[in-house]
Protein backbone atom coordinates (compact mmCIF):
# COMPACT_ATOMS: atom_id res chain seq x y z
CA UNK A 1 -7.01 -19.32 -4.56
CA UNK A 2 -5.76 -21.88 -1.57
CA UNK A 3 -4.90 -18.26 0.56
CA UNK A 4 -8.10 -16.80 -0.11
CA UNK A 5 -10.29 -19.64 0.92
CA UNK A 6 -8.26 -20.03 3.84
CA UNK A 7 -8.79 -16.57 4.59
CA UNK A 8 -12.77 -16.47 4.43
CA UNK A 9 -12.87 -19.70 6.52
CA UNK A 10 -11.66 -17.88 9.20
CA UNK A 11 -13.15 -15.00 8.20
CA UNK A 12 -16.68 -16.67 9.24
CA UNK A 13 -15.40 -18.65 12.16
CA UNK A 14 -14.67 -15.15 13.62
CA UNK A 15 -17.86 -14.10 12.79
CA UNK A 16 -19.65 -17.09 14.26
CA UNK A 17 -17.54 -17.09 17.45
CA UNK A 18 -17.37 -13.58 18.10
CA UNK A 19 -20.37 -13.01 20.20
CA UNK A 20 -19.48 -16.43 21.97
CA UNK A 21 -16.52 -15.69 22.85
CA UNK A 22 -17.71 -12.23 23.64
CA UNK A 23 -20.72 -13.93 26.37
CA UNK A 24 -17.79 -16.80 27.57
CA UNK A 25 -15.47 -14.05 28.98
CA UNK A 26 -18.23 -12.41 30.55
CA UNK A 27 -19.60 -15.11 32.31
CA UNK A 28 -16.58 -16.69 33.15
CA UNK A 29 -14.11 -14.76 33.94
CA UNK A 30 -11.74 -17.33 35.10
CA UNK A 31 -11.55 -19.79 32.43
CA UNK A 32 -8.54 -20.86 30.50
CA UNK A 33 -8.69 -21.61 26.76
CA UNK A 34 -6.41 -24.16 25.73
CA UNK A 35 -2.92 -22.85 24.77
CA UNK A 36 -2.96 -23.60 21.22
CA UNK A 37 -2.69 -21.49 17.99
CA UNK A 38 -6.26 -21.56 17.23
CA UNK A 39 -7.54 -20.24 20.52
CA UNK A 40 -5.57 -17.40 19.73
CA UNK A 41 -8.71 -15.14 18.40
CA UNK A 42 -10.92 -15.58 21.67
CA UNK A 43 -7.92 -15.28 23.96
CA UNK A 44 -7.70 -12.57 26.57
CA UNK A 45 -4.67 -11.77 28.56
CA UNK A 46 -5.24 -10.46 31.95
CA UNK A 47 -6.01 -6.88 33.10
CA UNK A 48 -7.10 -3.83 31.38
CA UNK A 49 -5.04 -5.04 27.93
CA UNK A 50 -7.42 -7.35 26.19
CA UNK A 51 -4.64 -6.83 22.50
CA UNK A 52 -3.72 -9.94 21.32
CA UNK A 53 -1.08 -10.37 18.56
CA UNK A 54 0.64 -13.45 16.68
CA UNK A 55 3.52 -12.55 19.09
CA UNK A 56 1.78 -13.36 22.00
CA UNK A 57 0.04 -16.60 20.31
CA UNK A 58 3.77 -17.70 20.29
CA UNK A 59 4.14 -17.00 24.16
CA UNK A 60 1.05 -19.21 24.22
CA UNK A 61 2.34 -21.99 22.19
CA UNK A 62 5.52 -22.01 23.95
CA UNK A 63 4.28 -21.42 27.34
CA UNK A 64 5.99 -18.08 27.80
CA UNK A 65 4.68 -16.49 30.90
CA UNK A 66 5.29 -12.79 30.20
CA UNK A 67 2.60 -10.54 29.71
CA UNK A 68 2.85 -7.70 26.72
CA UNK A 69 1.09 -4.95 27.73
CA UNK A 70 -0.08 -1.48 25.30
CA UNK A 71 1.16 0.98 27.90
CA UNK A 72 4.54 -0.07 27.22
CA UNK A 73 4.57 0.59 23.44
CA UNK A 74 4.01 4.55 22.52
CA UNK A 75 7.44 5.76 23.31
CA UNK A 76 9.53 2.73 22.24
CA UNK A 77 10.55 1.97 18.74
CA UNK A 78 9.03 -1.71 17.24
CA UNK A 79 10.59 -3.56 14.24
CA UNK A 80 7.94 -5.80 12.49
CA UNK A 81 9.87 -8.24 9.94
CA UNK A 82 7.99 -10.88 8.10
CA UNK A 83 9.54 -13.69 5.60
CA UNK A 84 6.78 -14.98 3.43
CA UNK A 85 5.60 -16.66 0.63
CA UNK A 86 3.03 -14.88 -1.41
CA UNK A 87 0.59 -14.42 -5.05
CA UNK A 88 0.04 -11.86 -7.07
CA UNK A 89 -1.17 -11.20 -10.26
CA UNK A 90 1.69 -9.03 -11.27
CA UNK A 91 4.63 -11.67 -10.03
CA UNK A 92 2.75 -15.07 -9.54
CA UNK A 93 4.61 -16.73 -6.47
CA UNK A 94 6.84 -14.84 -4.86
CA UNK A 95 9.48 -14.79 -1.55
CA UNK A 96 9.76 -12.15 0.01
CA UNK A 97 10.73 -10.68 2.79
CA UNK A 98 9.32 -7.29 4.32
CA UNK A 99 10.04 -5.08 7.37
CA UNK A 100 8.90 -1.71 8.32
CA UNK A 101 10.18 0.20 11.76
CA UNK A 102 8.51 2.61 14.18
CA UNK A 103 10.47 4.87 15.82
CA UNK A 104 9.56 5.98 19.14
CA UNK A 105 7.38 9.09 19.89
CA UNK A 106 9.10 12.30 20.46
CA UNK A 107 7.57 13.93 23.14
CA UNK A 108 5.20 16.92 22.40
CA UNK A 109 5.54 15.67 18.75
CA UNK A 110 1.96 13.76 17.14
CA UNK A 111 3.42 12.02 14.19
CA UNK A 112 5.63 8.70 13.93
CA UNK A 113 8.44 8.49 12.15
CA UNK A 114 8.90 4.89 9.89
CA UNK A 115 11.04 3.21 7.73
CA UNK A 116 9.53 0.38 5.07
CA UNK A 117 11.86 -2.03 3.26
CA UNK A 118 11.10 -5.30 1.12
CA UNK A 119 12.78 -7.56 -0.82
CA UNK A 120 11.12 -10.03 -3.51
CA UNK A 121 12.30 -12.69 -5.81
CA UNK A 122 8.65 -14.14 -7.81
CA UNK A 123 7.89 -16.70 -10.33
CA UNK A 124 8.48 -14.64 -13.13
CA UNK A 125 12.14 -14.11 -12.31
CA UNK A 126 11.35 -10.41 -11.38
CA UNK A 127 13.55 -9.02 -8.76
CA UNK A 128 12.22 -6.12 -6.41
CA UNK A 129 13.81 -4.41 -3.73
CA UNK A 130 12.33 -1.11 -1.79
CA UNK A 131 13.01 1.35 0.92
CA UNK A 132 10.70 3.95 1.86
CA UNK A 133 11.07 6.54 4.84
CA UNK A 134 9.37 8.53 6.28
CA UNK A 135 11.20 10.86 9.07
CA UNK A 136 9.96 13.70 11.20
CA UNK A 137 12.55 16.05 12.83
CA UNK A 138 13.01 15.71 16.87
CA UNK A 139 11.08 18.83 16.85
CA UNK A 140 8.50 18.48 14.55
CA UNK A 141 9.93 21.03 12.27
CA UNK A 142 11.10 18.91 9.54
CA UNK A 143 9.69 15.86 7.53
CA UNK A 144 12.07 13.70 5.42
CA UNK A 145 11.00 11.74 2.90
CA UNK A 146 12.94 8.92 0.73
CA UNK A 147 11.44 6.38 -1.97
CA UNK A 148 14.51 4.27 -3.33
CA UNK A 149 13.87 1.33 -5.55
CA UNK A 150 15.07 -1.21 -7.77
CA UNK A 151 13.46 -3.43 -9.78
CA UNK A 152 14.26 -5.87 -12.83
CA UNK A 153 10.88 -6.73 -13.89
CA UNK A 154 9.71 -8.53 -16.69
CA UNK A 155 5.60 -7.68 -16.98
CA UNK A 156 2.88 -7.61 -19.12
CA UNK A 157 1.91 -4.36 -20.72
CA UNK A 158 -1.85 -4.02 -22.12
CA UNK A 159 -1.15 -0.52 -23.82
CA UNK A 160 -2.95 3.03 -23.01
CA UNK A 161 -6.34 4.03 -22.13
CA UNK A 162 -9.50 2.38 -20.79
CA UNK A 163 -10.58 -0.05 -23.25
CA UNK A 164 -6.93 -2.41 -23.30
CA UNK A 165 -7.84 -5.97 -23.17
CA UNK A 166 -6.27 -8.67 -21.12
CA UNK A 167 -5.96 -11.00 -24.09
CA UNK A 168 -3.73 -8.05 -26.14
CA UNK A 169 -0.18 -7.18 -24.68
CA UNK A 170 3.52 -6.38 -25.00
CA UNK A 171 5.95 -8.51 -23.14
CA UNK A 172 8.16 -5.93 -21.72
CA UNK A 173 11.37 -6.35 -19.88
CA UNK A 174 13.34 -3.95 -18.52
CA UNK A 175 15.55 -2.91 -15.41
CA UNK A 176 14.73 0.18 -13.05
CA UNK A 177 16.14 2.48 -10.73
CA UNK A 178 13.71 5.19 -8.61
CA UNK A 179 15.42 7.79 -6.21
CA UNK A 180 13.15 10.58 -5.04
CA UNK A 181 14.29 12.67 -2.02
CA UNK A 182 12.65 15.14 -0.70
CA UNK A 183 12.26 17.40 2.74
CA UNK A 184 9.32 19.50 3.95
CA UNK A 185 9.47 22.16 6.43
CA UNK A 186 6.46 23.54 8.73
CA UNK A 187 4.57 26.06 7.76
CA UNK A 188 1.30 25.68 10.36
CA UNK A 189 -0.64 22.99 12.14
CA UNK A 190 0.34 19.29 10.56
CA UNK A 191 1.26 21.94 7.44
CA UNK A 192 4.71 21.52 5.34
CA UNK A 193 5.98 22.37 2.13
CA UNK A 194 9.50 21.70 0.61
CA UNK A 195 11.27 20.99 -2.40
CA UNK A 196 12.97 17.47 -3.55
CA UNK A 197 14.63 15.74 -6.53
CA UNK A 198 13.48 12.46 -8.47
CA UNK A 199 15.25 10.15 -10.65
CA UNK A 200 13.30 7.53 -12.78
CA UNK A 201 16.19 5.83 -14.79
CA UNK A 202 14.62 2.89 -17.15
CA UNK A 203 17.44 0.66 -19.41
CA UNK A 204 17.75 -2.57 -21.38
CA UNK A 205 14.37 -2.14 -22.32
CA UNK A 206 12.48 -5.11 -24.70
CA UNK A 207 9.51 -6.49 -26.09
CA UNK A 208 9.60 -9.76 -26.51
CA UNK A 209 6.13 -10.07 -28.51
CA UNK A 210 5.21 -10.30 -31.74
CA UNK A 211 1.35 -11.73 -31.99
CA UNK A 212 -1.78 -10.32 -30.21
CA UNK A 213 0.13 -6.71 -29.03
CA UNK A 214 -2.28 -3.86 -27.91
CA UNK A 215 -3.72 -1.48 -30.90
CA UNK A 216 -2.32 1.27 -28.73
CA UNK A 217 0.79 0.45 -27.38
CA UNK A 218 4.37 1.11 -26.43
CA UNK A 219 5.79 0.94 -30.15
CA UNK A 220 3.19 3.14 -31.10
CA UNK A 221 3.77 5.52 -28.17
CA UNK A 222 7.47 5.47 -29.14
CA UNK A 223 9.63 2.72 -28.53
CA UNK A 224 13.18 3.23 -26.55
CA UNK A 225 15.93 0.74 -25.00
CA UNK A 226 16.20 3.67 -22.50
CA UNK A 227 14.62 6.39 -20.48
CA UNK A 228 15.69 9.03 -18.27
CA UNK A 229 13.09 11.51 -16.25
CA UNK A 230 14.89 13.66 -13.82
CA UNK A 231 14.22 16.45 -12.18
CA UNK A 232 12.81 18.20 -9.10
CA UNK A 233 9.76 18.34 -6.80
CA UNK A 234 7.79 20.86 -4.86
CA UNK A 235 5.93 19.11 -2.48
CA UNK A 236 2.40 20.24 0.22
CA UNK A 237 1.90 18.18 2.53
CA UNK A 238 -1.04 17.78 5.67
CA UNK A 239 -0.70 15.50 7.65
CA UNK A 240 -3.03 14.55 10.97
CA UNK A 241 -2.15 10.53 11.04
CA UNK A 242 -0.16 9.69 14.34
CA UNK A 243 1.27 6.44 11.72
CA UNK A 244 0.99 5.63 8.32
CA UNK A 245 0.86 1.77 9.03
CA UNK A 246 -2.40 1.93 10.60
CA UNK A 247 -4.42 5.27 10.55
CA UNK A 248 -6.39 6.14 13.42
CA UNK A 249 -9.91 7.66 13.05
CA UNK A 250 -10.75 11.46 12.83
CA UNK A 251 -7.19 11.76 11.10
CA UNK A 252 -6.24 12.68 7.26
CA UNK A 253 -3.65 13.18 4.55
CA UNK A 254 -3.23 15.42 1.94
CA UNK A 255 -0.31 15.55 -0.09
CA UNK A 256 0.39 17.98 -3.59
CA UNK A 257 3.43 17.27 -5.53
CA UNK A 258 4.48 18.93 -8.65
CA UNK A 259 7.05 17.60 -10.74
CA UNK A 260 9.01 19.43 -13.54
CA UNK A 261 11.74 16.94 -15.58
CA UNK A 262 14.22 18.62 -17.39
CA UNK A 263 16.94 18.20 -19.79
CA UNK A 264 19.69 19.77 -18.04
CA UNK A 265 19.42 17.45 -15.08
CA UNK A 266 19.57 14.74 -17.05
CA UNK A 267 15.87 14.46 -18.42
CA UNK A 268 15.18 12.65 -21.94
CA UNK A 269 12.59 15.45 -21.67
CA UNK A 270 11.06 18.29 -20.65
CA UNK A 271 7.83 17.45 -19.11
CA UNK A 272 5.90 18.40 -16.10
CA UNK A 273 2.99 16.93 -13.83
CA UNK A 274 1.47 16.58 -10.96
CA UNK A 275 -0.05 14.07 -7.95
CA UNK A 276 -2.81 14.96 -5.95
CA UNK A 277 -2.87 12.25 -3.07
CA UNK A 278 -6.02 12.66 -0.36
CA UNK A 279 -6.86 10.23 2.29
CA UNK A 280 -9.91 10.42 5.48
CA UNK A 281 -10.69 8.13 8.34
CA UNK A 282 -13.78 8.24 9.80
CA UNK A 283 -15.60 6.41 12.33
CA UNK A 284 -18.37 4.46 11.85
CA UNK A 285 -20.40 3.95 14.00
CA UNK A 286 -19.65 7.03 15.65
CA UNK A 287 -19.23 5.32 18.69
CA UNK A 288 -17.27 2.10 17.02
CA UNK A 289 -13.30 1.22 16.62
CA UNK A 290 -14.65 0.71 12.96
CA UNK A 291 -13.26 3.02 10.06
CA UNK A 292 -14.38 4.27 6.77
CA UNK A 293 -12.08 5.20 4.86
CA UNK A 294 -11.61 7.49 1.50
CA UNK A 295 -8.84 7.68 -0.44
CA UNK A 296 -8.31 9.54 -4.20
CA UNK A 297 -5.41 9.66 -5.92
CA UNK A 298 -4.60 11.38 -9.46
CA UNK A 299 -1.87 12.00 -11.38
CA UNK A 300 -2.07 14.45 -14.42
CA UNK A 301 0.32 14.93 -17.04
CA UNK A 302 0.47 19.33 -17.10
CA UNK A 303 2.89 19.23 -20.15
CA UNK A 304 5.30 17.32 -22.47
CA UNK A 305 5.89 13.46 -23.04
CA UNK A 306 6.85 11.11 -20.34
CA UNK A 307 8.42 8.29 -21.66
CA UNK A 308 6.13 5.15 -21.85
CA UNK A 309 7.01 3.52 -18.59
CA UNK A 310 6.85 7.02 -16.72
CA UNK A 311 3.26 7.39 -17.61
CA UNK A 312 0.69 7.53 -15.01
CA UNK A 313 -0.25 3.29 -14.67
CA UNK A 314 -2.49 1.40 -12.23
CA UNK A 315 -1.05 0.99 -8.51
CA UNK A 316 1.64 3.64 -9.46
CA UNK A 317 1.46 4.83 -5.82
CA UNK A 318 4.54 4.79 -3.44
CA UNK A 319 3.73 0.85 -2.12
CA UNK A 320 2.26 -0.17 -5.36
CA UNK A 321 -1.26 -0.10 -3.86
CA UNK A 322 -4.28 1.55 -5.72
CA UNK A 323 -6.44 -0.66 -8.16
CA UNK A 324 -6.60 -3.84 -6.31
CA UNK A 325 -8.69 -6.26 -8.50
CA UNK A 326 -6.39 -5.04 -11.24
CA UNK A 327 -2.33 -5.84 -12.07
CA UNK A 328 0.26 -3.45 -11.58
CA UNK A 329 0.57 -1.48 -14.62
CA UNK A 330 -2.71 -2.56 -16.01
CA UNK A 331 -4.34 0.33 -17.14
CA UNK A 332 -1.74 3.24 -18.46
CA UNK A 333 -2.43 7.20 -19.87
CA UNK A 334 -1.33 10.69 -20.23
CA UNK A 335 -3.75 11.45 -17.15
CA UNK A 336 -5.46 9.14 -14.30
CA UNK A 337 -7.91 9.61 -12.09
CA UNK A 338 -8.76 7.19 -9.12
CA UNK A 339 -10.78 6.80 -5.88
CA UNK A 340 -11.55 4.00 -3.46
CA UNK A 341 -13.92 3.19 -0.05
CA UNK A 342 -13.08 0.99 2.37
CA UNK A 343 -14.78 -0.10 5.56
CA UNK A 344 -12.40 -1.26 8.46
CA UNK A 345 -14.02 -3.48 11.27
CA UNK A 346 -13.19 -5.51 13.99
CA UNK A 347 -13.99 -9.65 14.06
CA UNK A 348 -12.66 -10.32 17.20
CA UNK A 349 -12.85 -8.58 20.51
CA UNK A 350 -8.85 -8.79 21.34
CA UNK A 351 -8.20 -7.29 18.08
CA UNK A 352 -6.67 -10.42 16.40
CA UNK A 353 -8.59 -10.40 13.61
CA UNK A 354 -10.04 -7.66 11.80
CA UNK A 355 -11.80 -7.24 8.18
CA UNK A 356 -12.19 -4.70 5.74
CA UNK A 357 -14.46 -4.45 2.36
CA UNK A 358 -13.59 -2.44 -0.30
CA UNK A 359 -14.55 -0.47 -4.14
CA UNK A 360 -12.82 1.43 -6.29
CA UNK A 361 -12.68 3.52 -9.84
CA UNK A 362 -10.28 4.52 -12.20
CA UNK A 363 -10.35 6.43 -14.88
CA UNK A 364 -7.77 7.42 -17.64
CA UNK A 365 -7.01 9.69 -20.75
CA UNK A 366 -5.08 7.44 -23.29
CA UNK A 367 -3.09 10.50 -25.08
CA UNK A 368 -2.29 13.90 -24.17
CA UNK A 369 -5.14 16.17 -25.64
CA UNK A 370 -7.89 13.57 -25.23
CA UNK A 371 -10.43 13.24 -22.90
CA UNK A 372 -10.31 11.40 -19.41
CA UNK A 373 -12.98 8.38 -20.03
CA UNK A 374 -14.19 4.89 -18.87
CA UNK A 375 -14.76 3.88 -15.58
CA UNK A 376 -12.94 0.94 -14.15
CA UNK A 377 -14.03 -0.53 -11.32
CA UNK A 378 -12.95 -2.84 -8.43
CA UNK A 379 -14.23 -4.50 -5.40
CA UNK A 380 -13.38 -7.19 -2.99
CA UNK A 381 -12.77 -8.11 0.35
CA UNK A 382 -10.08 -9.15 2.59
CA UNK A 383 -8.93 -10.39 5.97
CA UNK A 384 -6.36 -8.14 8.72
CA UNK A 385 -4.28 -10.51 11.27
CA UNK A 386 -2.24 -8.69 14.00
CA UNK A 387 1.34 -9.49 13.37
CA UNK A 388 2.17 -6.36 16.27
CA UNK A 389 -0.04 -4.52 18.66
CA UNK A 390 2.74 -2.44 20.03
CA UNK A 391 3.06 -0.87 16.59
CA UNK A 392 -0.42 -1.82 15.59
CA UNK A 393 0.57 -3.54 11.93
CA UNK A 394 -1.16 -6.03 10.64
CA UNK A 395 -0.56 -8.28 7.77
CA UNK A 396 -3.60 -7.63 4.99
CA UNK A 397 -4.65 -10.22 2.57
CA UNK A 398 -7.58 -8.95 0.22
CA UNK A 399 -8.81 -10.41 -2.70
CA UNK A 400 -9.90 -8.30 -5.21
CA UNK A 401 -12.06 -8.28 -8.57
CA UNK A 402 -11.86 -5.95 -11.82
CA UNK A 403 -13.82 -6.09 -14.67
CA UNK A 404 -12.78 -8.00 -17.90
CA UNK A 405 -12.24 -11.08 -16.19
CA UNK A 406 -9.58 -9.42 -13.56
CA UNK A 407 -8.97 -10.70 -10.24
CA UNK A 408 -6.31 -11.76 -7.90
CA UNK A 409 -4.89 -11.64 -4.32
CA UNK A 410 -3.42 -8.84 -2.86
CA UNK A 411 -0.99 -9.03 0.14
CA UNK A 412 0.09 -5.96 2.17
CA UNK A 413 1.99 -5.20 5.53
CA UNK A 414 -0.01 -2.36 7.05
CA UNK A 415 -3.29 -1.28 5.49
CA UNK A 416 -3.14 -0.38 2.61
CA UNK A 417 -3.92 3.44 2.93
């Protein structure tokens, strides 16, 4: 709760001081603002590049005369790597340390390539590791994609469908390995399509509980010590965004992927499914730097039983993202459908600080056969510092709120679609 008070305070000094600091530069064009960290939002450097970052608030502090300016940055690759402490509802405190890489633009190509890793240790003695990669061919022709993970991670599990409660749950433990590969090739414009493989391997799986478990829950799904869901992926993919860690207006994403798990790879099961994944960025104003953005994402069960942990769950996503205002894992179904607004916009003119506002609904089918029903919704708000303007990444801290008495903090390097 400290974080998030922190982060509205200087959510409103921005706010406050924006237009000031907007009227001081303009009417004085010569003065110097004391070289201290919290200057840093009304600072200007020099010259046509106004972009401030935390890196240059360092040169500041330290008295660093070396100017860092945006024409530099499109064809040279930028490593962002961040040790931090950090909450969330899901781990309580955590340490963690994340990274993500740019590579640098290939000429005559539109799209980045970028690599994402973190490592976590948290509160609840869950260990999480993650790299994530997403590669584009020298000539555009090919896009690589990788999603390795692996987790030991002790969680709370509130059962299937709409109506769990936060008071009713399974105390699950369990260790995980995720491997999907997969590589597109182009088809048209921004336009791929290629095949890949996935591996979802759960073990040592236990429930520790034995009062006040969910009515509908993973005993009564069907209770294992192990699951295996393997098989292959056919995968659409359109893609306009120049980089995935901070989407540009006028750009979009649109991403099929069917998935068929079978037994002679490996499978526990036969089963099937598929993710429909579709993000826009619009500007608004027309005329702004602000962005609204839409993003839906579903994931449909087409035929057979997953096992439990393999079922569709809230923030299921590649970085763990959709739902904020509700846990990882916190709603869970045969089928779930979900969609989300946000609105992107500046605070301060040099692009230190930024801040976004956000809603979102869910909505699930408990069982295969049943309906999809109940709408779960989120909201909240949040704060963007600029950790690297060459690379334009920012570190986002949002706090969101569910219904039921959910709510929490939500930490994020990059936006967080």
């Amino acid at each position: 709760m400290q974080i998030f008070r922190f982060s509205l305070v200087i959510f409103f000094i921005g706010l406050s001081f924006m237009e000031l600091s907007a009227q001081d530069t303009a009417t004085l064009p010569n003065k110097v603002h004391a070289k201290n960290i919290f200057t840093l939002a009304f600072y200007k450097q020099p010259g046509k590049d106004s972009m401030v970052d935390i890196i240059d608030g360092i040169y500041r502090v330290f008295k660093i005369n070396k100017v860092r300016g945006l024409n530099e940055s499109e064809y040279k690759a930028h490593l962002t790597l961040i040790p931090s402490v950090e909450y969330s509802l899901a781990t309580g405190m955590a340490a963690a340390v994340k990274s993500s890489y740019i590579f640098a633009k290939n000429e005559g190509i539109q799209n980045k390539s970028t690599i994402f890793a973190e490592l976590k240790y948290t509160q609840n003695k869950q260990i999480v590791s993650q790299l994530v990669t997403n590669i584009w061919s020298k000539n555009g022709q090919y896009n690589f994609n990788s999603n390795w993970s692996f987790l030991k991670f002790p969680q709370k599990d509130f059962g299937l469908g709409s109506n769990s409660s936060l008071n009713l749950f399974d105390q699950l433990d369990y260790s995980y390995i995720k491997m999907y590969q997969s590589i597109l090739k182009k088809i048209g414009p921004n336009l791929f399509f290629g095949p890949g493989i996935n591996l979802d391997y759960h073990w040592s799986i236990s429930d520790t509980t034995s009062k006040q478990k969910p009515i509908n829950g993973f005993n009564e799904y069907g209770f294992t010590k192990n699951s295996n869901s393997n098989g292959f992926l056919l995968n659409l993919l359109y893609d306009t965004r120049v980089s995935n860690v901070n989407p540009v207006a006028n750009s979009s994403y649109f991403n099929i992927t069917y998935r068929n798990n079978v037994k002679f790879l490996g499978s526990d099961q036969n089963w099937q499914s598929i993710i429909i994944d579709y993000r826009k960025y619009l500007p608004f104003p027309q005329t702004s730097k602000n962005i609204l953005a839409f993003w839906t994402y579903n994931q449909i069960t087409l035929k057979g039983k997953p096992p439990y942990l393999d079922l569709p769950n809230t923030a299921n996503d590649t970085y763990n993202n959709f739902g904020r205002g509700y846990v990882l894992g916190r709603f869970r179904g045969d089928k779930l459908l979900f969609a989300e607004t946000e609105y992107r916009f500046g605070i301060t003119e040099n692009g230190f600080l930024g801040g976004v506002v956000f809603a979102n609904v869910q909505s699930l089918s408990s069982q295969p056969g049943q309906p999809i029903k109940g709408l779960l919704t989120g909201y909240g708000a949040g704060i963007r510092v600029k950790f690297n303007k060459h690379s334009n990444t920012s570190v986002a801290l949002d706090y969101g709120i569910g219904q039921g008495g959910s709510k929490g903090i939500f930490m994020n390097l990059g936006e967080v679609f």
